[in-house]
PDB file of N, CA and C in Angstrom:
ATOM      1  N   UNK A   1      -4.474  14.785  10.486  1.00  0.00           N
ATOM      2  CA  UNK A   1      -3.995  13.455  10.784  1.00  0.00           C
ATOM      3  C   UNK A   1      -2.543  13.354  10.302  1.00  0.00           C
ATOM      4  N   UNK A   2      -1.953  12.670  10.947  1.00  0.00           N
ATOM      5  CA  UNK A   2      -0.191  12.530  11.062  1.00  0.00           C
ATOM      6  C   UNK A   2       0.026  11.398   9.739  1.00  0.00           C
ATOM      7  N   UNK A   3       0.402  11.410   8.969  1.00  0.00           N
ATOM      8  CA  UNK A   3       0.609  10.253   7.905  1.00  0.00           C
ATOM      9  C   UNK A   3       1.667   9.708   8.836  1.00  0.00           C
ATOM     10  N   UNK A   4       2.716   9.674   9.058  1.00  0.00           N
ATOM     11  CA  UNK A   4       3.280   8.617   9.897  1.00  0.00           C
ATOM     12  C   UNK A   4       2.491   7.573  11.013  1.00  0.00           C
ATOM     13  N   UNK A   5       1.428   8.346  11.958  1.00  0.00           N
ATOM     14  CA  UNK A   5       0.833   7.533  12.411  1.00  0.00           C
ATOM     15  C   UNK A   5      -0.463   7.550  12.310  1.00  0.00           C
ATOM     16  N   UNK A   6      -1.033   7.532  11.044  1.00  0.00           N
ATOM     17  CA  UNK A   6      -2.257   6.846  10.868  1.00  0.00           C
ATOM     18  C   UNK A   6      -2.072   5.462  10.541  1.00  0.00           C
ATOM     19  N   UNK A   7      -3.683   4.575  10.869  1.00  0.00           N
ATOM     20  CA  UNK A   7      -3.403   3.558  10.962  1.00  0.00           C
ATOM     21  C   UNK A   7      -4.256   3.177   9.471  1.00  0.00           C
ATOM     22  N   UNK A   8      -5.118   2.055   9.155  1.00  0.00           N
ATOM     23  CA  UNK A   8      -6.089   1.530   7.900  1.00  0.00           C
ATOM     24  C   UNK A   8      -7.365   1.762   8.714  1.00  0.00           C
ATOM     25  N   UNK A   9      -7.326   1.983   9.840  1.00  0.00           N
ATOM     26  CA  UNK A   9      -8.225   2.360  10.503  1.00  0.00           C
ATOM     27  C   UNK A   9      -9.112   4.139  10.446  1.00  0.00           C
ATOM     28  N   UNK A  10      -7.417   4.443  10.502  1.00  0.00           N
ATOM     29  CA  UNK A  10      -8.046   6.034  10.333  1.00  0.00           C
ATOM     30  C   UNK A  10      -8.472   6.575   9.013  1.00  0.00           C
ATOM     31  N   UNK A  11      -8.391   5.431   7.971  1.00  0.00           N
ATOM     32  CA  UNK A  11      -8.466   6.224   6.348  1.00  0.00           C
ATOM     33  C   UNK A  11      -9.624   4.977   6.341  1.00  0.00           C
ATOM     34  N   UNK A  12     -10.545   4.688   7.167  1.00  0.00           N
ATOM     35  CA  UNK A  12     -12.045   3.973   6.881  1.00  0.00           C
ATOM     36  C   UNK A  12     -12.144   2.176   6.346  1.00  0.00           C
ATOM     37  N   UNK A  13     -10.677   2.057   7.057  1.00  0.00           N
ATOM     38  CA  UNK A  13     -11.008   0.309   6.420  1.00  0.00           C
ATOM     39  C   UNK A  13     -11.391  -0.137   7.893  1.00  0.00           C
ATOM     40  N   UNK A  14     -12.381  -0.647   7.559  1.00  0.00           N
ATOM     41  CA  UNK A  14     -12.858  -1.518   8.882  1.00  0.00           C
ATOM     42  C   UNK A  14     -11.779  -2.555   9.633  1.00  0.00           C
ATOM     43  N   UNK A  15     -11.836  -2.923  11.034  1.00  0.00           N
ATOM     44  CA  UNK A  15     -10.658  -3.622  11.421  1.00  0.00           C
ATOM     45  C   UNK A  15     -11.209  -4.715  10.630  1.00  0.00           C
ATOM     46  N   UNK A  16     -12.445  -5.143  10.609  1.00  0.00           N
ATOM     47  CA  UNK A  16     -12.784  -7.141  10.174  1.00  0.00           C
ATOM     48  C   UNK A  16     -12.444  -7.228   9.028  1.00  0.00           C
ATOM     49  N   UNK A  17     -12.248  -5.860   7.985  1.00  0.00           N
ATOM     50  CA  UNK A  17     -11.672  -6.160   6.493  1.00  0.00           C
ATOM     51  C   UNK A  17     -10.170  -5.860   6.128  1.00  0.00           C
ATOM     52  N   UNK A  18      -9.612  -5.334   7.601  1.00  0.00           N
ATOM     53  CA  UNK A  18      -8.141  -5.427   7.029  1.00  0.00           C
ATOM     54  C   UNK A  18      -7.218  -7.242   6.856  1.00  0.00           C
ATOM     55  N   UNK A  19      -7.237  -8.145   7.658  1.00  0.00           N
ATOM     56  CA  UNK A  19      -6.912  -9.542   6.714  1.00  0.00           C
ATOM     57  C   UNK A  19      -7.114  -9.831   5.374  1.00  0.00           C
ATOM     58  N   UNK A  20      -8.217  -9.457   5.362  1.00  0.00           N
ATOM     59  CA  UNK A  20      -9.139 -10.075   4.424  1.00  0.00           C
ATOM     60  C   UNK A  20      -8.381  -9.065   3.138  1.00  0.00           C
ATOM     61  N   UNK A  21      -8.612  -8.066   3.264  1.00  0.00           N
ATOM     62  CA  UNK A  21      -7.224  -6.826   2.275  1.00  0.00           C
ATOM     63  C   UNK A  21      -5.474  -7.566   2.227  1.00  0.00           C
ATOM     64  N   UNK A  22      -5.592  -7.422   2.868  1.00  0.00           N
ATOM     65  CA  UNK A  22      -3.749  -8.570   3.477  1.00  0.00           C
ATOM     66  C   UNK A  22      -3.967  -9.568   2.358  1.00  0.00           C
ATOM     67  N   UNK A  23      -4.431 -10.562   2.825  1.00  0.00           N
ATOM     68  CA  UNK A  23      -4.733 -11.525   1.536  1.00  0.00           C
ATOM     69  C   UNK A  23      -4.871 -11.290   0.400  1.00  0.00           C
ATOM     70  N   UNK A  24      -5.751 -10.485  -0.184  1.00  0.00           N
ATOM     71  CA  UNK A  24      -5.897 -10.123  -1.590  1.00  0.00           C
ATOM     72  C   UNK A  24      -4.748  -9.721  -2.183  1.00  0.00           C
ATOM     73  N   UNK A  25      -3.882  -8.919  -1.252  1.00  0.00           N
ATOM     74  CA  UNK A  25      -2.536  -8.320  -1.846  1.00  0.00           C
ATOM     75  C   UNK A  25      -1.519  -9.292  -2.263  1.00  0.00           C
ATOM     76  N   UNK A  26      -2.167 -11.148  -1.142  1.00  0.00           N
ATOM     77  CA  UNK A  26      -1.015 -11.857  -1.932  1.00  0.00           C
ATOM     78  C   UNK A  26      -1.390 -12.817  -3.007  1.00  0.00           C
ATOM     79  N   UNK A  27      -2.621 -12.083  -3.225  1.00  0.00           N
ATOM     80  CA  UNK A  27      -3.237 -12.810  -4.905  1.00  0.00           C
ATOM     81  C   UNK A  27      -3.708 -12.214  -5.716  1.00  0.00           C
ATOM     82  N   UNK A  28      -3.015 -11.111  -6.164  1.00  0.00           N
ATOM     83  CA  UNK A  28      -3.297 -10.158  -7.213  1.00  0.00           C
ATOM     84  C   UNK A  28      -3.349 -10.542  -8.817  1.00  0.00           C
ATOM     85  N   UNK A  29      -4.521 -10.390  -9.252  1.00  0.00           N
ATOM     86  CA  UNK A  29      -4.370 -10.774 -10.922  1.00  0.00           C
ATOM     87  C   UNK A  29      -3.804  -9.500 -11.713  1.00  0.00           C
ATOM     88  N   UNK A  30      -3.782  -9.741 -12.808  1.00  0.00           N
ATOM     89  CA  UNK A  30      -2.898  -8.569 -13.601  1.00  0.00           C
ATOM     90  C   UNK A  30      -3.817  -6.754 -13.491  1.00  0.00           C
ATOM     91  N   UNK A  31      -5.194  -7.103 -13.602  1.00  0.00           N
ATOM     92  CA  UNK A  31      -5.498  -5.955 -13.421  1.00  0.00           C
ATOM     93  C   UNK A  31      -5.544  -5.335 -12.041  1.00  0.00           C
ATOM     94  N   UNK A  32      -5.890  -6.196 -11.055  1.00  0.00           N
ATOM     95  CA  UNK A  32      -5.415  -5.297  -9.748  1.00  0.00           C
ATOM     96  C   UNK A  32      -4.137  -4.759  -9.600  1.00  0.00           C
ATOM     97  N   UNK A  33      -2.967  -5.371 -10.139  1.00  0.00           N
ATOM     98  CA  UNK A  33      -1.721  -4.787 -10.011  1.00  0.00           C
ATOM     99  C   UNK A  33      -1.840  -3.993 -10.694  1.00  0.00           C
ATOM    100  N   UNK A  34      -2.114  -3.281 -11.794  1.00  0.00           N
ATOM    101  CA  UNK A  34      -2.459  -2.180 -12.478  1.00  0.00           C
ATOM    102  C   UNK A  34      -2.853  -1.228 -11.519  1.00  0.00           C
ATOM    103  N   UNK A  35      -4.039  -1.466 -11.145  1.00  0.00           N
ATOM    104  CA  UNK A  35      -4.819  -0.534 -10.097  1.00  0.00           C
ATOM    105  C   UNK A  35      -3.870  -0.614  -8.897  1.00  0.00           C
ATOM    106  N   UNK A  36      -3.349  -1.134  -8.291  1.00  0.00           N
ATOM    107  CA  UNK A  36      -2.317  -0.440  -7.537  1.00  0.00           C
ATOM    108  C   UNK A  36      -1.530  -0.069  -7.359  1.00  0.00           C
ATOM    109  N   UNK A  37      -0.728   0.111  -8.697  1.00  0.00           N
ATOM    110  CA  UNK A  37       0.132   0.858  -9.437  1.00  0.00           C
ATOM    111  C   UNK A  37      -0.118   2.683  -8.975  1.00  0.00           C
ATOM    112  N   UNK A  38      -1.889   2.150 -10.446  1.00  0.00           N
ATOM    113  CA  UNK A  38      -2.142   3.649  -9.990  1.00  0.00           C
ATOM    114  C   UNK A  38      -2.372   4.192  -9.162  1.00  0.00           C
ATOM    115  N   UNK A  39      -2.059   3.311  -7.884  1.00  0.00           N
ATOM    116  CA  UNK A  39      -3.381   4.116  -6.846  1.00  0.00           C
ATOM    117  C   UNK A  39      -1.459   4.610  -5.762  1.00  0.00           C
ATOM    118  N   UNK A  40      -1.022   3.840  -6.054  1.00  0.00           N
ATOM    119  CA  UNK A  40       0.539   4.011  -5.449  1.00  0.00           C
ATOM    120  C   UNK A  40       0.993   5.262  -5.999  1.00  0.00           C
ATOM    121  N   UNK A  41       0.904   5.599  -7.663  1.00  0.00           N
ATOM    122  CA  UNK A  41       1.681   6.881  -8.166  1.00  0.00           C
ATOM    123  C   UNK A  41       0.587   7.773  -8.038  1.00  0.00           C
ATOM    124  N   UNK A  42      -0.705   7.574  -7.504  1.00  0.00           N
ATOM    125  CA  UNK A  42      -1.317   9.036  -7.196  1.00  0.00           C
ATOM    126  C   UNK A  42      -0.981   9.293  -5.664  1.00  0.00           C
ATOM    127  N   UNK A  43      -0.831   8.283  -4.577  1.00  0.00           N
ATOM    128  CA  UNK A  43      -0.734   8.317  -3.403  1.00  0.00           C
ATOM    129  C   UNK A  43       0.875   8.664  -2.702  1.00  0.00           C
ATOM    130  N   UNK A  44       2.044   8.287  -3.700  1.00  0.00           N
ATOM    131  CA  UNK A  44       3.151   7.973  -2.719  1.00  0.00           C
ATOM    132  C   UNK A  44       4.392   8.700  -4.155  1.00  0.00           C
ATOM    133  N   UNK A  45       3.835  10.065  -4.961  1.00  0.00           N
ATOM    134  CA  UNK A  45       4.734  10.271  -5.903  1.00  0.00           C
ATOM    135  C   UNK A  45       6.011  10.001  -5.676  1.00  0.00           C
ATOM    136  N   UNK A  46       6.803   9.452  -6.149  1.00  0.00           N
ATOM    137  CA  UNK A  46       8.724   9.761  -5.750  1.00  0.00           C
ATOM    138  C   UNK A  46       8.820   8.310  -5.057  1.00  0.00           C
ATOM    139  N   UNK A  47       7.906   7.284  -4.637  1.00  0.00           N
ATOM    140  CA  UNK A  47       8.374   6.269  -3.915  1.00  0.00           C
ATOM    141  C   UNK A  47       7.155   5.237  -4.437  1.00  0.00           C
ATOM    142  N   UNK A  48       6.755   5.272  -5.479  1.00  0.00           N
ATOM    143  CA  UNK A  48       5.755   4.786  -5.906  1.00  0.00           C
ATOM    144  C   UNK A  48       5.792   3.128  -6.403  1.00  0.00           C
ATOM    145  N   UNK A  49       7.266   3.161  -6.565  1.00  0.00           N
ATOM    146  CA  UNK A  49       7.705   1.443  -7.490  1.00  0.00           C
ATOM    147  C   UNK A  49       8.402   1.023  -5.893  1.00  0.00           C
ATOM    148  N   UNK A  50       8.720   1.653  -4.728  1.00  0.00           N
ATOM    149  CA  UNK A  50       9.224   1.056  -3.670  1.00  0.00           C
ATOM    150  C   UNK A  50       7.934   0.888  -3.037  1.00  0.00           C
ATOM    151  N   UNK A  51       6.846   1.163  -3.199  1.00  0.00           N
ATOM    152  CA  UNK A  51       5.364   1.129  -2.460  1.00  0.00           C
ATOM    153  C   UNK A  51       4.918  -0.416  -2.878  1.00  0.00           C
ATOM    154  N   UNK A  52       5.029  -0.245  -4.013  1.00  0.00           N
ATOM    155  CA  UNK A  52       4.211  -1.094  -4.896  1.00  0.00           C
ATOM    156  C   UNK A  52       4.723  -2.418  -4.827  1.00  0.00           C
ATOM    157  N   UNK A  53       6.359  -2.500  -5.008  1.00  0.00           N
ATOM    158  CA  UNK A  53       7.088  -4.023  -4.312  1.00  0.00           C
ATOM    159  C   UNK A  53       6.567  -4.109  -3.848  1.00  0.00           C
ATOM    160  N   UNK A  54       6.727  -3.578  -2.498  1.00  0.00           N
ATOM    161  CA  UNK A  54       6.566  -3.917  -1.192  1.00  0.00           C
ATOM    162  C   UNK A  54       5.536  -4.818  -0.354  1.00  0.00           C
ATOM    163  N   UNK A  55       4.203  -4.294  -1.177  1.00  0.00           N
ATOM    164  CA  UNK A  55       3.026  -4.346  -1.123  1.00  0.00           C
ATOM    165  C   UNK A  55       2.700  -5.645  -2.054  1.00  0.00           C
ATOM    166  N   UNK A  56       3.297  -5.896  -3.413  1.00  0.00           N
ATOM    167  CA  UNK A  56       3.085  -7.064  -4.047  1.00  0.00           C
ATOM    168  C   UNK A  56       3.860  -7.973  -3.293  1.00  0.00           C
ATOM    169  N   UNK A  57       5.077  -7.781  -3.203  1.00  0.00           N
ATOM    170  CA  UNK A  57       6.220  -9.354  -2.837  1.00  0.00           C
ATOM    171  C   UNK A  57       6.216  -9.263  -1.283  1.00  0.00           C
ATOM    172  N   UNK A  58       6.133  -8.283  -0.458  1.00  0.00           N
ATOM    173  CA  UNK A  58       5.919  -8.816   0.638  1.00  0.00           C
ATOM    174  C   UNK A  58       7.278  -8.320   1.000  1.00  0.00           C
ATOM    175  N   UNK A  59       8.013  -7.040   0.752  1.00  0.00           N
ATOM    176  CA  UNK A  59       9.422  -6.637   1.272  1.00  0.00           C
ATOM    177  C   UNK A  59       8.811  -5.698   1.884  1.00  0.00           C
ATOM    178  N   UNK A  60       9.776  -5.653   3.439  1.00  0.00           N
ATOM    179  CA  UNK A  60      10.081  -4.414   4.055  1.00  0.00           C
ATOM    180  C   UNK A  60      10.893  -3.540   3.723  1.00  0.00           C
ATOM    181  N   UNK A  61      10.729  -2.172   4.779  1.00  0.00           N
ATOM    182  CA  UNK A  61      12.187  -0.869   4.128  1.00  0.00           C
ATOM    183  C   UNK A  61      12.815  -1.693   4.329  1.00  0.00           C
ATOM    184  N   UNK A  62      13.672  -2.495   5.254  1.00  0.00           N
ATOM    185  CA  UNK A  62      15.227  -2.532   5.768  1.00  0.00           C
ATOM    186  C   UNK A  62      15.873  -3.374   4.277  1.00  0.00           C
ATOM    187  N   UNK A  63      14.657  -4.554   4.082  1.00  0.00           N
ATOM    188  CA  UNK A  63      15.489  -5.292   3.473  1.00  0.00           C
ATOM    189  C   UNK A  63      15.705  -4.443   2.246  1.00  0.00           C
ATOM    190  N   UNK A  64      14.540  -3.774   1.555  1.00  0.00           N
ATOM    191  CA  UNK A  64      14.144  -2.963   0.379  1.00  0.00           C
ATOM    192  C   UNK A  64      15.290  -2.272   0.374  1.00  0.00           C
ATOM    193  N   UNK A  65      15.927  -1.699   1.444  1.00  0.00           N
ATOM    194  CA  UNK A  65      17.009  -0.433   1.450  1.00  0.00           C
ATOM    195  C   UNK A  65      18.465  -0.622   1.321  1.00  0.00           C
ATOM    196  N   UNK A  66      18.602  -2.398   1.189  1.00  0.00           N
ATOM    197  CA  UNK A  66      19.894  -2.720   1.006  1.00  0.00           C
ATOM    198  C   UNK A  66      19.895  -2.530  -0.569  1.00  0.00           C
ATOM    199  N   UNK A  67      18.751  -3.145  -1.754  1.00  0.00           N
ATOM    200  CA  UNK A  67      19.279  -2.933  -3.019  1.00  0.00           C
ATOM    201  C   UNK A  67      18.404  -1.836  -3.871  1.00  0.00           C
ATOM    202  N   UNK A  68      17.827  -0.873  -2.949  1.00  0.00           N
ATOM    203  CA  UNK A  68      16.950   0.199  -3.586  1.00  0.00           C
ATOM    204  C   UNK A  68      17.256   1.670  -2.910  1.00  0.00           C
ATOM    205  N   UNK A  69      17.385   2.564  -3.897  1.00  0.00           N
ATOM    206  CA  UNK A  69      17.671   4.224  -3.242  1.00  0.00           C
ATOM    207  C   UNK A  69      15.911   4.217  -2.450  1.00  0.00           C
ATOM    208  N   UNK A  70      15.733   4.769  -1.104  1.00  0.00           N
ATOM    209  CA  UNK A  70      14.656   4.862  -0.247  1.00  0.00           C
ATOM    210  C   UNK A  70      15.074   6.465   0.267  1.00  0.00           C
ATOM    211  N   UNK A  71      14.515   7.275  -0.646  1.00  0.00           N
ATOM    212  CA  UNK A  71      14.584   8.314  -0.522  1.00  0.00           C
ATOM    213  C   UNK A  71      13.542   9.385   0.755  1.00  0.00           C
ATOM    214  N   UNK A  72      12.813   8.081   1.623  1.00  0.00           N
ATOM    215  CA  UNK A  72      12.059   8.137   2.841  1.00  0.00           C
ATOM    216  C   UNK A  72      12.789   7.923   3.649  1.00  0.00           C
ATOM    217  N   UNK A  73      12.160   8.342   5.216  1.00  0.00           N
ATOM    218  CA  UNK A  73      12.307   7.975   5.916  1.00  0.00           C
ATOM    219  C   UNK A  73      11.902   6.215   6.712  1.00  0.00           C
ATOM    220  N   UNK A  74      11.763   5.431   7.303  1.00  0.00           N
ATOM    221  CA  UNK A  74      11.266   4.359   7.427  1.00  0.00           C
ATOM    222  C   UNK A  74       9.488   4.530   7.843  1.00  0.00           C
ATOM    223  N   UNK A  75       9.969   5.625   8.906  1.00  0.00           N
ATOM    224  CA  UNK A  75       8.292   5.793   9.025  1.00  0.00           C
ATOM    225  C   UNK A  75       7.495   6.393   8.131  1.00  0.00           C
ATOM    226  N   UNK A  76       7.901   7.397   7.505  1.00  0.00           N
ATOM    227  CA  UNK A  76       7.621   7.875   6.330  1.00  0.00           C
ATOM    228  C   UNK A  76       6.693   6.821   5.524  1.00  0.00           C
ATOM    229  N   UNK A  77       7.882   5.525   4.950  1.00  0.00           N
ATOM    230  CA  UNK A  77       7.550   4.345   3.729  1.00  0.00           C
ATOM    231  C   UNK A  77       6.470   3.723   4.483  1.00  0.00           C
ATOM    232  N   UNK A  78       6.193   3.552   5.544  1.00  0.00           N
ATOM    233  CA  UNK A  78       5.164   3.046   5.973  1.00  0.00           C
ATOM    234  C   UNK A  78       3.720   4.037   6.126  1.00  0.00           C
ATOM    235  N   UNK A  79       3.951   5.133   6.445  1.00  0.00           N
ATOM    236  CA  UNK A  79       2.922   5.706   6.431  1.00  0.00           C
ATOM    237  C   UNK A  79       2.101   5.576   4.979  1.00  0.00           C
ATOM    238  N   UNK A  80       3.028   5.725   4.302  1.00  0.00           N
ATOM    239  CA  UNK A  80       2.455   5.688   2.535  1.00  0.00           C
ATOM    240  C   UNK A  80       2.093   4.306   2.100  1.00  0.00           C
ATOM    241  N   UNK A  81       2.590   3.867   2.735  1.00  0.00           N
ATOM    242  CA  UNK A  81       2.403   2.365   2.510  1.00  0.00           C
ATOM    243  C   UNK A  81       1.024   2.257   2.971  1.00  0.00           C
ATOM    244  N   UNK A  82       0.370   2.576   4.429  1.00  0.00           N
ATOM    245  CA  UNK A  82      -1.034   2.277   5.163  1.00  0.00           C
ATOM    246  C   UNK A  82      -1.371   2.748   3.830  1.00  0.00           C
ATOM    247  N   UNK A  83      -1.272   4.239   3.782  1.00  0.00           N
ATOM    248  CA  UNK A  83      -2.021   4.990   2.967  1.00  0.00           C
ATOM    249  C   UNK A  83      -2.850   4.608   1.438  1.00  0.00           C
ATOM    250  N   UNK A  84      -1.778   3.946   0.672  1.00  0.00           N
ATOM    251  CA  UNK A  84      -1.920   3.315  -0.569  1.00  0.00           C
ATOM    252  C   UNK A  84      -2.890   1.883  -0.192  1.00  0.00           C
ATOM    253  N   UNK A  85      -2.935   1.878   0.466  1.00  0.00           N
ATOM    254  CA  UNK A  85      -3.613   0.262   0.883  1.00  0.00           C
ATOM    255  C   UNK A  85      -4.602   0.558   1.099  1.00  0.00           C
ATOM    256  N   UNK A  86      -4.869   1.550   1.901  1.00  0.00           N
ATOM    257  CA  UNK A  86      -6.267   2.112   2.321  1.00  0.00           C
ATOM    258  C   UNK A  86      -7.257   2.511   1.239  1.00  0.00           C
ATOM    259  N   UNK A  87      -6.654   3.577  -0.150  1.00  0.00           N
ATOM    260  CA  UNK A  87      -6.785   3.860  -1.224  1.00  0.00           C
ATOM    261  C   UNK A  87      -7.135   2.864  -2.122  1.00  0.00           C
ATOM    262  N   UNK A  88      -6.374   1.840  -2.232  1.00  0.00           N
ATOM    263  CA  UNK A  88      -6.639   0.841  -3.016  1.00  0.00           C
ATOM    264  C   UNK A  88      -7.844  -0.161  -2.148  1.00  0.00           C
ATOM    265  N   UNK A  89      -8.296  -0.153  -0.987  1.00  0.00           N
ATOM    266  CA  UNK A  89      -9.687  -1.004  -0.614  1.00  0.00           C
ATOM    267  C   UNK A  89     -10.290   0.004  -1.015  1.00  0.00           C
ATOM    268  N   UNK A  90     -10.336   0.993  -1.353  1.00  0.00           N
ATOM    269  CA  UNK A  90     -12.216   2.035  -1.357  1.00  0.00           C
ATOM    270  C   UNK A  90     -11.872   1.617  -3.173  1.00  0.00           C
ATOM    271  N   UNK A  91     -11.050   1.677  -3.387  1.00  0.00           N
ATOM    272  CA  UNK A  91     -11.188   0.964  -4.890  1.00  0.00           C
ATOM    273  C   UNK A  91     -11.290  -0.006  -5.009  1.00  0.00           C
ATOM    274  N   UNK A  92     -11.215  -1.044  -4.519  1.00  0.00           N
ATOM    275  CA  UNK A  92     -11.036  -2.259  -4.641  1.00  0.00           C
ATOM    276  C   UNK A  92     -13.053  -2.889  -4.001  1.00  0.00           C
ATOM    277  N   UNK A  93     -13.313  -2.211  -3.545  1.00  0.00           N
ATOM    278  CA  UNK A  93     -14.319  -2.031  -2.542  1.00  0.00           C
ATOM    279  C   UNK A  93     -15.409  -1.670  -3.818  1.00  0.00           C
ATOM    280  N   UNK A  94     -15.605  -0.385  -4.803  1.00  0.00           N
ATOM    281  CA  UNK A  94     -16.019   0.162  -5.082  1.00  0.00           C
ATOM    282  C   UNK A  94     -16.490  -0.595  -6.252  1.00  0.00           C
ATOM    283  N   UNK A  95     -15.060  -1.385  -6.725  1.00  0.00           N
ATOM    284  CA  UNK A  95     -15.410  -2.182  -8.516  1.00  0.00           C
ATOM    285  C   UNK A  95     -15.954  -3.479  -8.116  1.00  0.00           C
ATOM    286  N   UNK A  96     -15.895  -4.118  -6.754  1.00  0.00           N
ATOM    287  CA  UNK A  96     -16.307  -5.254  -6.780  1.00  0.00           C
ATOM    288  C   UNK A  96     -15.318  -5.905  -6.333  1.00  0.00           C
ATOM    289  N   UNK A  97     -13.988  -5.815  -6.521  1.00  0.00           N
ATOM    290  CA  UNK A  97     -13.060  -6.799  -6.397  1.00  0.00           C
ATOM    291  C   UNK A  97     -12.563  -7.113  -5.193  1.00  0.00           C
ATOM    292  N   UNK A  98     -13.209  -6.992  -3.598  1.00  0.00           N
ATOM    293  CA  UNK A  98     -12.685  -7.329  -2.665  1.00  0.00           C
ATOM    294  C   UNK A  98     -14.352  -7.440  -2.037  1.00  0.00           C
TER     295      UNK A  98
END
């Protein structure tokens, strides 16, 4: 599978639970941000604190790339991006918290 174009689909999140994931990301308590911390620096080494914005505040590359070194490509940051998201529902899935 192509990490650029896989989707949350191809790493097992159901389509009816990807919103429902979307949302949670914009109400994270302190320990989920923890856990997707970690789940970002096991998933996206070298771009792991540009994952993790992104994913908490809701920035894209372009804007991300005016005041951050993006040592990716655009499709690249997104692929890792599905990726970490996907990672973090089978965890998120697993403890209860979604």
């Amino acid at each position: 599978m192509n990490l650029r174009k896989a989707t949350l689909t191809d790493y097992g999140v159901p389509p009816d639970d990807i919103p429902a994931l979307q949302s949670h990301f914009r109400h994270l308590d302190e320990n989920d941000k923890y856990n997707l911390l970690q789940v970002s620096i096991k998933y996206a080494p070298g771009i792991e604190t540009q994952i993790y914005d992104s994913i908490v505040n809701c920035i894209g590359y372009r804007t991300m790339e005016r005041f951050r070194d993006m040592p990716v490509s655009e499709n690249d940051f997104y692929g890792y991006k599905r990726r970490t998201m996907a990672e973090y529902y089978h965890l998120a899935k697993l403890t209860g918290r979604l």
